[in-house]
Protein backbone atom coordinates (compact mmCIF):
# COMPACT_ATOMS: atom_id res chain seq x y z
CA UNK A 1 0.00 0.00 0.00
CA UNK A 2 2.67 2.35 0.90
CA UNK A 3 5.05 1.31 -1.91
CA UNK A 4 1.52 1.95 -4.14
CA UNK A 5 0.76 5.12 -2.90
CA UNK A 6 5.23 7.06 -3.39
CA UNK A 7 4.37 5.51 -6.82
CA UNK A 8 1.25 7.18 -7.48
CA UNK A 9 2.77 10.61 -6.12
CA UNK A 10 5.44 10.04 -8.10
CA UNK A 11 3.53 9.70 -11.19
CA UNK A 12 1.35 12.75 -10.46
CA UNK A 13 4.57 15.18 -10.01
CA UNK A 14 5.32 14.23 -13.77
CA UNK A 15 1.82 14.76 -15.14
CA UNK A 16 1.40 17.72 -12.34
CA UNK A 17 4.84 19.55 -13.95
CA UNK A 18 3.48 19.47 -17.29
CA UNK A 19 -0.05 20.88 -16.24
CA UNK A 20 2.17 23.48 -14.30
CA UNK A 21 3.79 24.52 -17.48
CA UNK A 22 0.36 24.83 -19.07
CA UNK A 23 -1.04 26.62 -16.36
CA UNK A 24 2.02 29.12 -16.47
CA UNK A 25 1.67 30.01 -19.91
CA UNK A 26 -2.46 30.93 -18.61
CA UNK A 27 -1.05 32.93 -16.00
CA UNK A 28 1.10 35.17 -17.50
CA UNK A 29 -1.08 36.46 -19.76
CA UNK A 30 -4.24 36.78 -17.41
CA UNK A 31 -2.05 37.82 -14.73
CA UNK A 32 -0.51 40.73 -17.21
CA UNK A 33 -2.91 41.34 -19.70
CA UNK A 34 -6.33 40.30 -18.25
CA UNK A 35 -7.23 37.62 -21.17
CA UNK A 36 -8.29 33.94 -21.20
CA UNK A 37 -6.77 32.97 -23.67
CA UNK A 38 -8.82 29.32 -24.38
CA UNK A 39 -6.57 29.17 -27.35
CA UNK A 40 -3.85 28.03 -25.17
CA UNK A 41 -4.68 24.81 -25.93
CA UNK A 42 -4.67 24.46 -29.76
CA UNK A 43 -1.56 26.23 -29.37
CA UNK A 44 -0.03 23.34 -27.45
CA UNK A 45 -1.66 20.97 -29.95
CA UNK A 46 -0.17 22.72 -32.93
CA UNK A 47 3.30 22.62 -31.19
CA UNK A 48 2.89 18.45 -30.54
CA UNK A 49 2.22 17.63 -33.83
CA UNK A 50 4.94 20.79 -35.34
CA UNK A 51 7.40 18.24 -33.16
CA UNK A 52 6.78 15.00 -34.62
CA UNK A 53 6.18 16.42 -38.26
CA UNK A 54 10.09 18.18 -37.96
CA UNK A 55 11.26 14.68 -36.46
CA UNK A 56 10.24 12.85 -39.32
CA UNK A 57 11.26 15.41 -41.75
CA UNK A 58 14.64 15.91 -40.54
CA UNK A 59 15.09 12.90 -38.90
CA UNK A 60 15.78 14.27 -35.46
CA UNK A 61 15.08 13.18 -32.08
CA UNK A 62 12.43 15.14 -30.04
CA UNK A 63 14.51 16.88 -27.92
CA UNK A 64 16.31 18.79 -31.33
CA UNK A 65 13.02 18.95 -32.82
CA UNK A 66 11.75 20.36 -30.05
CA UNK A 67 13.49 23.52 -29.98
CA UNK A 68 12.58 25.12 -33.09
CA UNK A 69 8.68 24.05 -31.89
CA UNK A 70 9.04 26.28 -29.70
CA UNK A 71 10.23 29.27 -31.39
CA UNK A 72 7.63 28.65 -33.72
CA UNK A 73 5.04 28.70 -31.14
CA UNK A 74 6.53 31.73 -29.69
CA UNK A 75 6.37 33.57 -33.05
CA UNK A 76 2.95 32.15 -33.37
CA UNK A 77 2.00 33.65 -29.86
CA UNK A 78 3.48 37.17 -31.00
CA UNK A 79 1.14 36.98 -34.26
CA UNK A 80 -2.00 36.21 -32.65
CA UNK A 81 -1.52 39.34 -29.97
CA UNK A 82 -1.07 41.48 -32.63
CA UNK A 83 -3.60 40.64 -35.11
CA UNK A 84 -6.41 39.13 -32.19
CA UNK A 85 -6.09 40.24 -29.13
CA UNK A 86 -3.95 43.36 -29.60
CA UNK A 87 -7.10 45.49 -31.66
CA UNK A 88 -9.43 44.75 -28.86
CA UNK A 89 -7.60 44.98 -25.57
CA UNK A 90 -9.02 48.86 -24.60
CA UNK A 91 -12.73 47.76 -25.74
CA UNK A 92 -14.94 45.44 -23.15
CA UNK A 93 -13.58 42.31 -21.98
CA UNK A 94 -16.64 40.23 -23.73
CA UNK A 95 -14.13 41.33 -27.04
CA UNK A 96 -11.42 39.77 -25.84
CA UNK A 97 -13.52 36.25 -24.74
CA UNK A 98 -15.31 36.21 -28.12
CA UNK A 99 -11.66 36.38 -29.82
CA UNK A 100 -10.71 33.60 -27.94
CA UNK A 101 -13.48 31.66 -28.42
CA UNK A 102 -12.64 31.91 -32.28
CA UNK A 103 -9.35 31.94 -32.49
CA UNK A 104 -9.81 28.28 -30.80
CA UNK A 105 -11.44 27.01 -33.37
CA UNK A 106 -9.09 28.72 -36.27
CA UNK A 107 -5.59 26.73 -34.70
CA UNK A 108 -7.85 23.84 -34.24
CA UNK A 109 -8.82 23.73 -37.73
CA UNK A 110 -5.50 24.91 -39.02
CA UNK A 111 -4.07 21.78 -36.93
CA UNK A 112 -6.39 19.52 -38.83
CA UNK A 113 -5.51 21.42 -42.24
CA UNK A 114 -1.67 21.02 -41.54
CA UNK A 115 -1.57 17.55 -39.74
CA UNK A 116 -4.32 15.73 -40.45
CA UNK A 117 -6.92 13.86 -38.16
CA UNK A 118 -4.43 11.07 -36.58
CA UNK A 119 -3.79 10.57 -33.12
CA UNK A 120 -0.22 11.06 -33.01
CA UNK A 121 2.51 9.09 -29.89
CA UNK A 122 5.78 11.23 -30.43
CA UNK A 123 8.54 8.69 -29.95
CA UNK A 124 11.25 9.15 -27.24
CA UNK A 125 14.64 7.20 -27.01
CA UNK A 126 14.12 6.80 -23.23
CA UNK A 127 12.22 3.51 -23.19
CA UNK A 128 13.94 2.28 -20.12
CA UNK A 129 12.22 1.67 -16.60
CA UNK A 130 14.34 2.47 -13.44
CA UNK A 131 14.29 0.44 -10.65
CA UNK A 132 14.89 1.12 -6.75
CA UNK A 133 13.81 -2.02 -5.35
CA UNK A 134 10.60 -2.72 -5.22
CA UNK A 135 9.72 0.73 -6.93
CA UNK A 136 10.07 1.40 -10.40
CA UNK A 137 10.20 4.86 -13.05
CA UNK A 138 9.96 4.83 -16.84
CA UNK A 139 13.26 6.96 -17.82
CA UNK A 140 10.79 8.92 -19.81
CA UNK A 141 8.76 9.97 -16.91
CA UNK A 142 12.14 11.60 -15.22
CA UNK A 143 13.23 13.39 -18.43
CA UNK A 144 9.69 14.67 -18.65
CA UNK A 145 9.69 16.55 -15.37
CA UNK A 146 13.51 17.61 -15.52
CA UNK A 147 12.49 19.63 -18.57
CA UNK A 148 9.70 20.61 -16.96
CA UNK A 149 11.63 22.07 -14.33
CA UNK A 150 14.14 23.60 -16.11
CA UNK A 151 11.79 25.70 -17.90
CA UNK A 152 10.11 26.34 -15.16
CA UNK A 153 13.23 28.20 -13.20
CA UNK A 154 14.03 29.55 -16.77
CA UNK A 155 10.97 31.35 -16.73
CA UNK A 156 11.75 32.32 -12.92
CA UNK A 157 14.82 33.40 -13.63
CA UNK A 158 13.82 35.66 -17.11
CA UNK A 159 11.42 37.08 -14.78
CA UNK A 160 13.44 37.88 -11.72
CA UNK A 161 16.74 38.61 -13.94
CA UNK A 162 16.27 40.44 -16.75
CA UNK A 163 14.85 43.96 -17.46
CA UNK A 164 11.96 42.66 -19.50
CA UNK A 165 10.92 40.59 -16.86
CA UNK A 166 11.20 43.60 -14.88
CA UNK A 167 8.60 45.68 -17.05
CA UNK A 168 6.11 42.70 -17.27
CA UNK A 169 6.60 42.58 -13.47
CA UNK A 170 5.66 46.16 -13.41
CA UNK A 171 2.41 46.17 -15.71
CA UNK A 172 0.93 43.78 -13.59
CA UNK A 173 1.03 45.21 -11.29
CA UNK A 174 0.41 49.02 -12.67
CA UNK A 175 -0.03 49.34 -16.00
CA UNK A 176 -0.53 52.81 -16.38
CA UNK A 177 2.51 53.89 -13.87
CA UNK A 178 4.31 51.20 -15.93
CA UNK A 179 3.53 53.43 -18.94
CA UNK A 180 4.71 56.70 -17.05
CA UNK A 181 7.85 55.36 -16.00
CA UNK A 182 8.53 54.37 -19.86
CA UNK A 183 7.78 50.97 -20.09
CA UNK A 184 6.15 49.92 -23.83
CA UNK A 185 2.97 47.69 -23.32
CA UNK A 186 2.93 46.94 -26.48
CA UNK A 187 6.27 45.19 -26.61
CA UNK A 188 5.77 43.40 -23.56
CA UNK A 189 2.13 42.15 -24.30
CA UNK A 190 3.98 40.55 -27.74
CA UNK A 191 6.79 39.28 -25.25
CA UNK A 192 4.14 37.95 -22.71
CA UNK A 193 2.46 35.90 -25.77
CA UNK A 194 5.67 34.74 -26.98
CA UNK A 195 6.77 33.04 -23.46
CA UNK A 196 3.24 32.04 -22.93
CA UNK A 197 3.34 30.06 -26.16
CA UNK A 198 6.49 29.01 -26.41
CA UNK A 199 5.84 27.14 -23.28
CA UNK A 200 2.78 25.80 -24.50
CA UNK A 201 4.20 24.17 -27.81
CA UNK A 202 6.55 22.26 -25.24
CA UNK A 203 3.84 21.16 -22.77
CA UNK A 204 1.90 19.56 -25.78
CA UNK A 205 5.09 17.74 -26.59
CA UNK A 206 5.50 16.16 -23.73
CA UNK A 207 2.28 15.01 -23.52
CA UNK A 208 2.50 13.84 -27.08
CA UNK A 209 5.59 11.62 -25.55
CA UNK A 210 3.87 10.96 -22.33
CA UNK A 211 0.49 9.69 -24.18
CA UNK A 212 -0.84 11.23 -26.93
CA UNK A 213 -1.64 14.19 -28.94
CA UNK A 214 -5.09 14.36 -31.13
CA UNK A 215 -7.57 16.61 -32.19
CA UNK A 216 -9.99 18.04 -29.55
CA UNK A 217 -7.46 17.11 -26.69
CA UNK A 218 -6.77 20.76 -26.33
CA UNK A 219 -10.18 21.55 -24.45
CA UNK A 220 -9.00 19.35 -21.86
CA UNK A 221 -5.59 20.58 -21.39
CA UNK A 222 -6.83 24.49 -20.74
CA UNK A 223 -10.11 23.23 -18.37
CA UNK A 224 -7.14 21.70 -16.46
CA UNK A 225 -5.13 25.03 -17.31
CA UNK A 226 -7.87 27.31 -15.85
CA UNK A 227 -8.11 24.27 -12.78
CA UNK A 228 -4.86 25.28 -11.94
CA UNK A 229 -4.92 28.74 -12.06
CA UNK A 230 -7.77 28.95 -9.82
CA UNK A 231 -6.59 26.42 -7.62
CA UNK A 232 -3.23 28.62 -7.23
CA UNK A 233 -4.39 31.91 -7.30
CA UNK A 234 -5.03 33.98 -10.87
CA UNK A 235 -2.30 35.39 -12.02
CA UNK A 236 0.34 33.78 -9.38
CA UNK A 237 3.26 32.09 -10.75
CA UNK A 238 4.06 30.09 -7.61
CA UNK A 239 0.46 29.60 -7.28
CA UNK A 240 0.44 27.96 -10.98
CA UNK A 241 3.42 25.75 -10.20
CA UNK A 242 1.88 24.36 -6.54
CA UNK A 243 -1.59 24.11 -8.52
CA UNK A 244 0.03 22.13 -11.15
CA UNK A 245 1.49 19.71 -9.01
CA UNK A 246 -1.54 19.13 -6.81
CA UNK A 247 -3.97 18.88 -9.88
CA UNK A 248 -1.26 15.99 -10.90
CA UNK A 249 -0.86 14.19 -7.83
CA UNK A 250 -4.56 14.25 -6.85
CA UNK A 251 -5.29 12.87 -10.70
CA UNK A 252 -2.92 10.29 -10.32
CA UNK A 253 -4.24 9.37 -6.92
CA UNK A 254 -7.47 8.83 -8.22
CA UNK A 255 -6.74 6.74 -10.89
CA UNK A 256 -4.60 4.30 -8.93
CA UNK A 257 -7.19 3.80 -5.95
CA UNK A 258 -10.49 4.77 -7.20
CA UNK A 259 -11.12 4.22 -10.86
CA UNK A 260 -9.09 5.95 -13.98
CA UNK A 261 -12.38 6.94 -15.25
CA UNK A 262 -13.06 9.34 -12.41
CA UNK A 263 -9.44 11.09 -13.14
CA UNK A 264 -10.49 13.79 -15.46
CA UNK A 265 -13.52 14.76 -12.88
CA UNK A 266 -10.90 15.53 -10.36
CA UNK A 267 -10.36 19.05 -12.08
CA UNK A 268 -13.57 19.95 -12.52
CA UNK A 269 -14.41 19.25 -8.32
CA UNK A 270 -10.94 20.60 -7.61
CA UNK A 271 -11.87 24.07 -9.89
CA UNK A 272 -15.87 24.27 -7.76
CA UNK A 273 -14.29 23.71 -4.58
CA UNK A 274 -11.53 25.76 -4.80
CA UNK A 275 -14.10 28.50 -6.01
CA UNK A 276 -16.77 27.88 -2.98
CA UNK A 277 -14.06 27.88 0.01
CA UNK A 278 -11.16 30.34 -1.55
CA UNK A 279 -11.86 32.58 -4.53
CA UNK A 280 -8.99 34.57 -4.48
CA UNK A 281 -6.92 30.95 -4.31
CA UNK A 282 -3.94 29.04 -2.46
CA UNK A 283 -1.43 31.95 -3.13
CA UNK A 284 -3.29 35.47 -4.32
CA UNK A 285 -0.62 37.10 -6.53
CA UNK A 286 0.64 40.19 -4.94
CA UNK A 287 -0.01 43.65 -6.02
């Protein structure tokens, strides 16, 4: 029971740090810009499939293929805030949901336009399974959450670090004395989009490696997005990252001693309850 139960944490930390990197890319742009971006989604989607299509192309393993995904994505994120989100950010916020809403359904069809209808497993070269007595890891599962991490503390550290990270820092927290003290919104909504996405495309690899990617399995991974984020606190980077991890333990939990049908319910009563006994979630993002 005990060896059972490590195991089942275990596996929810790797699922949890790819939610986590989902949620993240959520946060910072309702955290800085106000917007719920459902797209987020068909944006990882697009990057699973841009992986495996460049690994057969050029022959590459995932990790190398990988890396120009994302700077794809992350060009992709800088296009759709300036041609969808960018025209309606001073008009009502329904403008901004409606957008959404669409642009959703444009990447979706655009994936099925580009990639086809398959369900698509992105193949790894870590087949191995660890063993520590009597409990065992797939290798894949622990290069899963080291990237995870790492981008994770990359992120941290771009945000902490560097001068743009500064700015986006400071029109979250005030846009308009961001904008008196000379910082350009403009350039660091485009920025915002372009981390947001960026880690996006790499969250729908790994769950292209992990299990699979498909058409219509982005609606999933932002319900469990948005889980997070209220579960952590909107807007909250460290709230997004405990969230994450949580959401994935408490998933894998229920699959390994209840039923794995009842796993993808555990967001949805995780997202009500969180709402009913702490609105402003686990850790409120300063201001």
């Amino acid at each position: 029971m005990f060896i059972e139960l490590i195991q089942q944490i275990l596996n929810g930390l790797v699922v949890g740090s790819v939610y986590t990197l989902i949620a993240l890319g959520l946060t910072v742009i309702f955290g800085i810009l106000g917007i719920a971006h459902f797209a987020h989604g068909s944006v990882a989607m697009f990057g699973g499939y841009l992986t495996h299509a460049l690994m057969q192309r050029m022959g590459v393993n995932i990790l190398l293929a990988m890396v120009p995904a994302m700077l794809v994505g992350a060009l992709l994120g800088m296009l759709i805030e300036r041609l969808a989100y960018r025209p309606v950010r001073a008009g009502p916020p329904i403008n901004a949901f409606i957008v959404a809403l669409g642009l959703t359904m444009v990447i979706e069809k655009l994936n099925l336009l580009l990639f086809g209808v398959d369900q698509v497993v992105l193949p790894t070269p870590f087949g191995r399974t660890l063993e520590w007595g009597e409990w065992a890891m797939p290798e894949l599962r622990i290069y899963v959450f080291v990237i995870a991490v790492l981008l994770v503390l990359a992120l941290t550290l771009f945000m902490h670090r560097t001068w743009m990270g500064a700015s986006i820092r400071a029109v979250a927290q005030n846009r308009s004395a961001a904008v008196l003290m000379g910082v350009n919104v403009n350039r660091v909504s485009s920025i915002v989009f372009a981390l947001s996405s960026a880690l996006g495309v790499a969250a729908g690899v790994l769950i292209g490696a992990l299990f699979a990617i498909a058409p219509g399995v982005s609606g999933g991974l932002v319900i469990k997005g948005f889980a997070v984020l209220i579960l952590g606190g909107l807007g909250s980077i460290p709230g997004a990252i405990v969230g994450g991890l949580i959401l994935g333990v408490s998933e894998a939990l229920a699959a390994g001693f209840v039923s794995s049908a009842y796993k993808d319910v555990i967001s949805f009563v995780i997202m009500i309850a969180v709402l009913l006994l702490r609105p402003e979630g686990l850790m409120r993002r300063k201001t």
